[in-house]
N, C-alpha and C. Protein backbone atom coordinates (compact mmCIF):
# COMPACT_ATOMS: atom_id res chain seq x y z
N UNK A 1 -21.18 40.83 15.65
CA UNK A 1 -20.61 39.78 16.48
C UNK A 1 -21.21 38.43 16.14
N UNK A 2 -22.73 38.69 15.77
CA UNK A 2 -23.02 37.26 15.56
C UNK A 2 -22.68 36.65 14.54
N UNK A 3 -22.61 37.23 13.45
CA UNK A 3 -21.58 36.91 12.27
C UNK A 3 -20.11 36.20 12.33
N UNK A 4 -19.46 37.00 13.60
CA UNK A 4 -18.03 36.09 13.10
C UNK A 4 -18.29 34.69 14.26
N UNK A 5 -19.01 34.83 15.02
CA UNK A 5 -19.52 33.32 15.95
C UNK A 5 -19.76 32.30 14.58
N UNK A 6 -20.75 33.06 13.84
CA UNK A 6 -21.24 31.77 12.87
C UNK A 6 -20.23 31.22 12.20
N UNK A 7 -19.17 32.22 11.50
CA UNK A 7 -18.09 32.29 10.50
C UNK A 7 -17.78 31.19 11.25
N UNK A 8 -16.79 31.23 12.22
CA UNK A 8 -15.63 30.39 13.58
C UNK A 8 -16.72 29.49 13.34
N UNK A 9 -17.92 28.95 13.85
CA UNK A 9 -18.73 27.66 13.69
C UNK A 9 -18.43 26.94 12.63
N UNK A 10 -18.61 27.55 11.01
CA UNK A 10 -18.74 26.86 10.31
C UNK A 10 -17.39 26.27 9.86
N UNK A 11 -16.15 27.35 10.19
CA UNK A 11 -14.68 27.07 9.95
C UNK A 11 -14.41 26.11 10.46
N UNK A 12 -14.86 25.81 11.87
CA UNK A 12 -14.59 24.80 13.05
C UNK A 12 -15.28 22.94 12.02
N UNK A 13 -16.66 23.47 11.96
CA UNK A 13 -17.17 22.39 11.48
C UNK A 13 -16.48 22.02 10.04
N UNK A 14 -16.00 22.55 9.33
CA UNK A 14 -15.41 22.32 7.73
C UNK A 14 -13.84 21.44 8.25
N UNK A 15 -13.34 22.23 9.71
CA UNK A 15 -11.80 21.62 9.68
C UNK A 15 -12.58 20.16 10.60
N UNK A 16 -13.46 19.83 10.84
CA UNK A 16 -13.91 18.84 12.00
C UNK A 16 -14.03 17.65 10.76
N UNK A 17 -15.03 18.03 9.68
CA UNK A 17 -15.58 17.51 8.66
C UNK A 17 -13.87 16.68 7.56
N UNK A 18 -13.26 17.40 7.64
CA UNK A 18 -11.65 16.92 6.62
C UNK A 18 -11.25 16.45 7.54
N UNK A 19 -11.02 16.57 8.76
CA UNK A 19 -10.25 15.48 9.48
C UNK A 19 -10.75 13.87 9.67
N UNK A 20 -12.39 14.16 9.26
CA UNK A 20 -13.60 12.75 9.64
C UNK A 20 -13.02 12.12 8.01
N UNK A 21 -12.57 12.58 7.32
CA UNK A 21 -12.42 12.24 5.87
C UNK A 21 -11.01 11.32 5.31
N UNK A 22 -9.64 12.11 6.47
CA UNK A 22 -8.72 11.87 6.56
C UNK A 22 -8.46 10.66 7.56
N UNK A 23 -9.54 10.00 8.38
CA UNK A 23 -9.32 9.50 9.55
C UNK A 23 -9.72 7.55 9.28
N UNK A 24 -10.28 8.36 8.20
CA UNK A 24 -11.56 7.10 7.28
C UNK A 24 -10.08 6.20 6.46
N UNK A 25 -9.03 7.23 6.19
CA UNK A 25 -8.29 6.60 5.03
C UNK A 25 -7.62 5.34 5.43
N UNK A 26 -6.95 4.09 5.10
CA UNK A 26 -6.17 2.93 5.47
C UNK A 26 -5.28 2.86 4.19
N UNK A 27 -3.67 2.50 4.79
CA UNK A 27 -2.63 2.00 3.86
C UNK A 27 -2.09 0.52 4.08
N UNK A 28 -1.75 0.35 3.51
CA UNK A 28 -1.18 -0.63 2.83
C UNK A 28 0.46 -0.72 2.62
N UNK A 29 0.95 -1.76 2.31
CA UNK A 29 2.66 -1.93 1.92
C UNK A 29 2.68 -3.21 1.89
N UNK A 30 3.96 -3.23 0.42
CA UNK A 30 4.28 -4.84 0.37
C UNK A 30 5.70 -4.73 0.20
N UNK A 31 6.77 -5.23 1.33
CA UNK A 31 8.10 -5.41 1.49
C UNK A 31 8.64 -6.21 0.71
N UNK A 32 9.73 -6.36 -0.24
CA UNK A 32 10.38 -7.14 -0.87
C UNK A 32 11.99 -7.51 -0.63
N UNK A 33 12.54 -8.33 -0.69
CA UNK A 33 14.31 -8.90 -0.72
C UNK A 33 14.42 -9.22 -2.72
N UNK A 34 15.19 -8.51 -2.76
CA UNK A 34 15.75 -8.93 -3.97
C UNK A 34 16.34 -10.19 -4.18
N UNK A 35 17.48 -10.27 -3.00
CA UNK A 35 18.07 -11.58 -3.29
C UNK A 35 17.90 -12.82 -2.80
N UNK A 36 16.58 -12.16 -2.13
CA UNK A 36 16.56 -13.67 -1.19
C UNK A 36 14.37 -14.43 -1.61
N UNK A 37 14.40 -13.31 -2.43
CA UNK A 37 12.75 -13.52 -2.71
C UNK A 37 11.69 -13.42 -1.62
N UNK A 38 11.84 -13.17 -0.44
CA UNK A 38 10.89 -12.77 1.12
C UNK A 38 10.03 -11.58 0.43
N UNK A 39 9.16 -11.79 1.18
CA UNK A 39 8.37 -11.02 1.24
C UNK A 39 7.56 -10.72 2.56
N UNK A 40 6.80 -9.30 2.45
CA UNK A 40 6.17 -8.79 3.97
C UNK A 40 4.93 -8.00 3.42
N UNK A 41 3.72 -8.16 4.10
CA UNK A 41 2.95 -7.57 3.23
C UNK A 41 1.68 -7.08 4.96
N UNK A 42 0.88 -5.61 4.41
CA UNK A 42 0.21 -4.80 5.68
C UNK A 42 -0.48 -4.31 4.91
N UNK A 43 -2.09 -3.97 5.76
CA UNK A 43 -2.98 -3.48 4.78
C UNK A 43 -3.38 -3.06 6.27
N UNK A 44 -4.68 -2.05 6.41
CA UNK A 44 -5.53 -1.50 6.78
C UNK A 44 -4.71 -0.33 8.25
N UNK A 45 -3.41 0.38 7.78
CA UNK A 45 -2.99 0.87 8.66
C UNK A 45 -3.90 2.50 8.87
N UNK A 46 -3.18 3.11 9.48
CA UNK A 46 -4.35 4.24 9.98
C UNK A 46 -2.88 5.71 9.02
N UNK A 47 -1.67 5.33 8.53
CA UNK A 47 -0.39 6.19 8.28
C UNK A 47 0.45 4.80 7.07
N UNK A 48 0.67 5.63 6.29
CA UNK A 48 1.67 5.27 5.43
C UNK A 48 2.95 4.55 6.53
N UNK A 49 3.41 5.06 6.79
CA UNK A 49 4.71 4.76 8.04
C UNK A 49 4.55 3.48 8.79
N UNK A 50 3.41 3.35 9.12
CA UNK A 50 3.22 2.02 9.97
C UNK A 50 3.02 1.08 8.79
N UNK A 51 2.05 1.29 7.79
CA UNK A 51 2.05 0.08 6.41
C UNK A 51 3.02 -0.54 6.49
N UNK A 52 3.99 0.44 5.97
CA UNK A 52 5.61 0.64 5.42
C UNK A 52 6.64 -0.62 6.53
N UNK A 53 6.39 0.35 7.65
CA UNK A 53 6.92 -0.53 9.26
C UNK A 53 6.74 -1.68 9.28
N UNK A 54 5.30 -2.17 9.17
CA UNK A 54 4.30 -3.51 9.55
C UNK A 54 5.46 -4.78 8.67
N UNK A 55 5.45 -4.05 7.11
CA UNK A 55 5.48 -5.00 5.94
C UNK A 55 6.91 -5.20 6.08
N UNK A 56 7.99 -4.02 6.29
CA UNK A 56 9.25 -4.08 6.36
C UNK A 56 9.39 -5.49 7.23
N UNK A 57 9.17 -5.23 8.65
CA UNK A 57 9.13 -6.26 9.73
C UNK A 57 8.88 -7.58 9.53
N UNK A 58 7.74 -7.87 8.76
CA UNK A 58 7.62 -9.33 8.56
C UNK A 58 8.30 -9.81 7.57
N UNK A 59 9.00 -8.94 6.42
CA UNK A 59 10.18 -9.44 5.47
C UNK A 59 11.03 -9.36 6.43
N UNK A 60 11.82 -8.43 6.95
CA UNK A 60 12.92 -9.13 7.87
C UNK A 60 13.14 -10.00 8.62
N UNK A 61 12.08 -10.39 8.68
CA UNK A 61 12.00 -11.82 9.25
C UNK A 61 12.88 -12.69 9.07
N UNK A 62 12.29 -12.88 7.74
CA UNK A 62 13.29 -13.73 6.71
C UNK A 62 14.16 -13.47 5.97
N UNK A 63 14.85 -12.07 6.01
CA UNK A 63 15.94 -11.54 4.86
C UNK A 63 16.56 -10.06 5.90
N UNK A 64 17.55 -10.30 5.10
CA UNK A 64 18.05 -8.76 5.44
C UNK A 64 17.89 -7.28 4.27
N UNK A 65 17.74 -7.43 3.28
CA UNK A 65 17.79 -6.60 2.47
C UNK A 65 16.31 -5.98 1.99
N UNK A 66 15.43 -6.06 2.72
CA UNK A 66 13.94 -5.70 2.35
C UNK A 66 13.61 -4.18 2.20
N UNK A 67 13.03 -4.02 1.28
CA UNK A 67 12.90 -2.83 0.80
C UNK A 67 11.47 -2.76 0.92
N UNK A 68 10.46 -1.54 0.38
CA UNK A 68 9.34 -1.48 0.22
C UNK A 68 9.28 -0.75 -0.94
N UNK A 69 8.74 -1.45 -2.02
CA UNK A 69 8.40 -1.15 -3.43
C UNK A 69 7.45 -0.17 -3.70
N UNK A 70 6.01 -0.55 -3.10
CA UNK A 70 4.70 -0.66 -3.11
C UNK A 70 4.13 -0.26 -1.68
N UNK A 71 3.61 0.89 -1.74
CA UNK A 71 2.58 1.32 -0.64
C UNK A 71 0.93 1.60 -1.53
N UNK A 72 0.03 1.73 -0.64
CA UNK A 72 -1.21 2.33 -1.49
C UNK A 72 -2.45 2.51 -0.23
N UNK A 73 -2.96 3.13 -0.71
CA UNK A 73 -3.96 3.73 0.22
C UNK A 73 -5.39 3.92 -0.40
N UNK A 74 -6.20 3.32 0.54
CA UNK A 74 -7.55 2.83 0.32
C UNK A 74 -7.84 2.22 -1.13
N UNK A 75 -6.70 1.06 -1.30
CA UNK A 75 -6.59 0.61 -2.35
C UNK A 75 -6.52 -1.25 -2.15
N UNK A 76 -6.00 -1.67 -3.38
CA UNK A 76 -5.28 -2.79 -3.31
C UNK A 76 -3.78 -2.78 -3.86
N UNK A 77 -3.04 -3.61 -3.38
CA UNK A 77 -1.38 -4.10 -3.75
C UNK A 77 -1.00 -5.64 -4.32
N UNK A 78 -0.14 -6.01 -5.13
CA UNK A 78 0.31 -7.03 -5.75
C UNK A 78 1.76 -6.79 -6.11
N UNK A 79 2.11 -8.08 -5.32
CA UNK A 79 3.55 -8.58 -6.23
C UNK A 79 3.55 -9.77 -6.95
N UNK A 80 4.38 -9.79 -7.99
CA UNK A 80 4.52 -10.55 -8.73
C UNK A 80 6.24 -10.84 -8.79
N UNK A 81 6.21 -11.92 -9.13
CA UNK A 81 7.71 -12.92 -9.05
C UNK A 81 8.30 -13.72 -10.15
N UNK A 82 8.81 -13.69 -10.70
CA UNK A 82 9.03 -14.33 -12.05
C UNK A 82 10.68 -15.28 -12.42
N UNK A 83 11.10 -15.73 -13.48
CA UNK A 83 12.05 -16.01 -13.71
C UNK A 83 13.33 -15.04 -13.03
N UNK A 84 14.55 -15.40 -12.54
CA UNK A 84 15.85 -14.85 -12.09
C UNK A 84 15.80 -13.98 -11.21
N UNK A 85 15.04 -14.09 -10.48
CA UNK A 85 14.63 -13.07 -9.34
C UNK A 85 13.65 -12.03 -10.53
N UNK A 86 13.11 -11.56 -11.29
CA UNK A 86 12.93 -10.74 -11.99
C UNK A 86 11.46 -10.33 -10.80
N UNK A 87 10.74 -9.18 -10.64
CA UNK A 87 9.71 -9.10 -9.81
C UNK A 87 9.06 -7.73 -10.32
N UNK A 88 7.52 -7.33 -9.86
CA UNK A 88 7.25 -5.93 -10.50
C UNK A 88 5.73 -6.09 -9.40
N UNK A 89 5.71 -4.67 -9.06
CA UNK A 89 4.67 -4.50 -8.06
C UNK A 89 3.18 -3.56 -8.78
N UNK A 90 2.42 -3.76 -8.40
CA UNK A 90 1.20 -2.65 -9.26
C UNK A 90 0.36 -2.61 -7.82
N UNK A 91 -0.53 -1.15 -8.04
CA UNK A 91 -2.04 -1.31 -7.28
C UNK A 91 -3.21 -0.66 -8.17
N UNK A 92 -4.02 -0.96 -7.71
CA UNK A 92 -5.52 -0.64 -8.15
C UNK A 92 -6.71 -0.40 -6.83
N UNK A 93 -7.56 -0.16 -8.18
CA UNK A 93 -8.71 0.19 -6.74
C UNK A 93 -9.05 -1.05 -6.67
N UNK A 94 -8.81 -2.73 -6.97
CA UNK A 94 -9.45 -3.53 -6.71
C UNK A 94 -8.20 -4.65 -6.85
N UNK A 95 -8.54 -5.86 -6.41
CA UNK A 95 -7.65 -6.63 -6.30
C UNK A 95 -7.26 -7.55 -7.91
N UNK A 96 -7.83 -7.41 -8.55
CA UNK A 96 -7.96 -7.90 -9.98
C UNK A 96 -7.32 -6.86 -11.05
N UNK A 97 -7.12 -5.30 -10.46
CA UNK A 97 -6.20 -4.64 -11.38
C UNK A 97 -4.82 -4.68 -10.64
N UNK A 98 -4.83 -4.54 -9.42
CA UNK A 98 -3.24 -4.96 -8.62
C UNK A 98 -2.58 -5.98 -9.16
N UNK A 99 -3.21 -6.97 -9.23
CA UNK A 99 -2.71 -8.45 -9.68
C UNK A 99 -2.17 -7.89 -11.50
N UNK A 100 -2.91 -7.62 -11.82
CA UNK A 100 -2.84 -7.09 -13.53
C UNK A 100 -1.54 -6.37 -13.61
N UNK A 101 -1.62 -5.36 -12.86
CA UNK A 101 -0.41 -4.28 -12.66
C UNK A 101 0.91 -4.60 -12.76
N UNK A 102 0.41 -5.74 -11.28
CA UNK A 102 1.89 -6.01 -10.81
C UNK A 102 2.69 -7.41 -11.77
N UNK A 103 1.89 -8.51 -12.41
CA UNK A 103 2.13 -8.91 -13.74
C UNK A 103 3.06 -8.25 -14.83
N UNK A 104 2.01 -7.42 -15.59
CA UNK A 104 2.37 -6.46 -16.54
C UNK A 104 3.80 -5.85 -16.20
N UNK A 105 4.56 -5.48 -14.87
CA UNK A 105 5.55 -5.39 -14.32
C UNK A 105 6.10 -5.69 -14.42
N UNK A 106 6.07 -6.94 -14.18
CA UNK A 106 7.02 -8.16 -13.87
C UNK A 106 7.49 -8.77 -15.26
N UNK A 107 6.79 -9.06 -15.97
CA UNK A 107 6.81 -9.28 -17.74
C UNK A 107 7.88 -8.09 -18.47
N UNK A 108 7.91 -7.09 -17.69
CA UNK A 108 8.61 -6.48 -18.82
C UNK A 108 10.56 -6.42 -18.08
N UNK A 109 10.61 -7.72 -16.78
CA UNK A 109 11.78 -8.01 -16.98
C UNK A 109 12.28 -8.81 -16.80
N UNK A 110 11.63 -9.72 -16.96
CA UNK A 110 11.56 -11.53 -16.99
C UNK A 110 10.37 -11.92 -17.20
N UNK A 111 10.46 -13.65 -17.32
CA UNK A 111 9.04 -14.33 -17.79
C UNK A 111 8.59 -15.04 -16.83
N UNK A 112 7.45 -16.07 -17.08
CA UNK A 112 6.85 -16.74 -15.86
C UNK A 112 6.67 -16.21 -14.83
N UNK A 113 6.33 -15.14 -15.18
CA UNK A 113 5.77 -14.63 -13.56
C UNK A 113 4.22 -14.56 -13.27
N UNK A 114 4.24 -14.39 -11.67
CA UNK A 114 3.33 -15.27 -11.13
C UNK A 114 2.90 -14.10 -9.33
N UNK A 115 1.73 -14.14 -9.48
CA UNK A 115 1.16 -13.45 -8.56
C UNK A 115 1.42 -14.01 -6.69
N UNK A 116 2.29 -13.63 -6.47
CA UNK A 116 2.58 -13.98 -5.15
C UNK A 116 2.13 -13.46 -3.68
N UNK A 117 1.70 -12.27 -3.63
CA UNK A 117 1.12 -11.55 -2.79
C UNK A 117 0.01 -10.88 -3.32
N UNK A 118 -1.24 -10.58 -2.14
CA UNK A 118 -1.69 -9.32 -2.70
C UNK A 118 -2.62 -8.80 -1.54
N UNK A 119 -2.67 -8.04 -1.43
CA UNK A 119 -3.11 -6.81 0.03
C UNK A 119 -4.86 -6.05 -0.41
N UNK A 120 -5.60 -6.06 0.16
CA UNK A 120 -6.24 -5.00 0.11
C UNK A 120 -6.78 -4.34 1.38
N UNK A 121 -7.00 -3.33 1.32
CA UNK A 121 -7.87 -2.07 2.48
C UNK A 121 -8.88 -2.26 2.87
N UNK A 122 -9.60 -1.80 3.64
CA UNK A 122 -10.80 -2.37 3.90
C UNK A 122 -11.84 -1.21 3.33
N UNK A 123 -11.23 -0.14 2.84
CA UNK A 123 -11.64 1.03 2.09
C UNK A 123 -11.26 1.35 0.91
């Protein structure tokens, strides 16, 4: 008997321990309009869904057609904006490869582009 008490203890403490792990995590999202160039951008949510929600919301603000490109979690986010509407999103673990990312993106479908947003986590 005292055996499966310990077992159930340590099971208890291992599922206690992944949830302290899962609870730690924060997302992110950066909303975009194609045709209208808006943007919406959320970082340090506790669920993908609310990021997503947060960033949607503050592009609709200003547009109707906002999409969400770019989510990331315990990360950083970047958009980039370029010639003819052309646009391309990246993330990284830091705000200097997001920016890179979302560039490198953007370059491969128009020029002059240019770092317009960028998000990070607080994790």
């Amino acid at each position: 008997m005292r055996k499966l008490k310990w077992g159930a203890l340590m099971i208890g403490a291992i599922v206690v321990a992944a949830g302290r792990a899962e609870a730690g995590d924060r997302y992110g999202a950066i909303a975009y309009s194609p045709s209208t160039g808006a943007y919406g951008w959320s970082y340090d949510h506790v669920s993908r869904a609310a990021a997503e929600g947060a960033a949607l919301a503050q592009c609709n603000q200003r547009a109707g057609d906002c999409q969400v490109p770019l989510w990331f979690q315990n990360a950083c986010g970047a958009l980039a904006i370029g010639d003819g509407g052309g646009w391309g999103t990246g993330w990284g673990t830091s705000r200097g490869l997001a920016e890179g990312y979302a560039l490198q993106t953007c370059r491969q479908y128009t020029g002059n582009c240019s770092v317009r947003r960028w998000a990070c986590t607080a994790r």
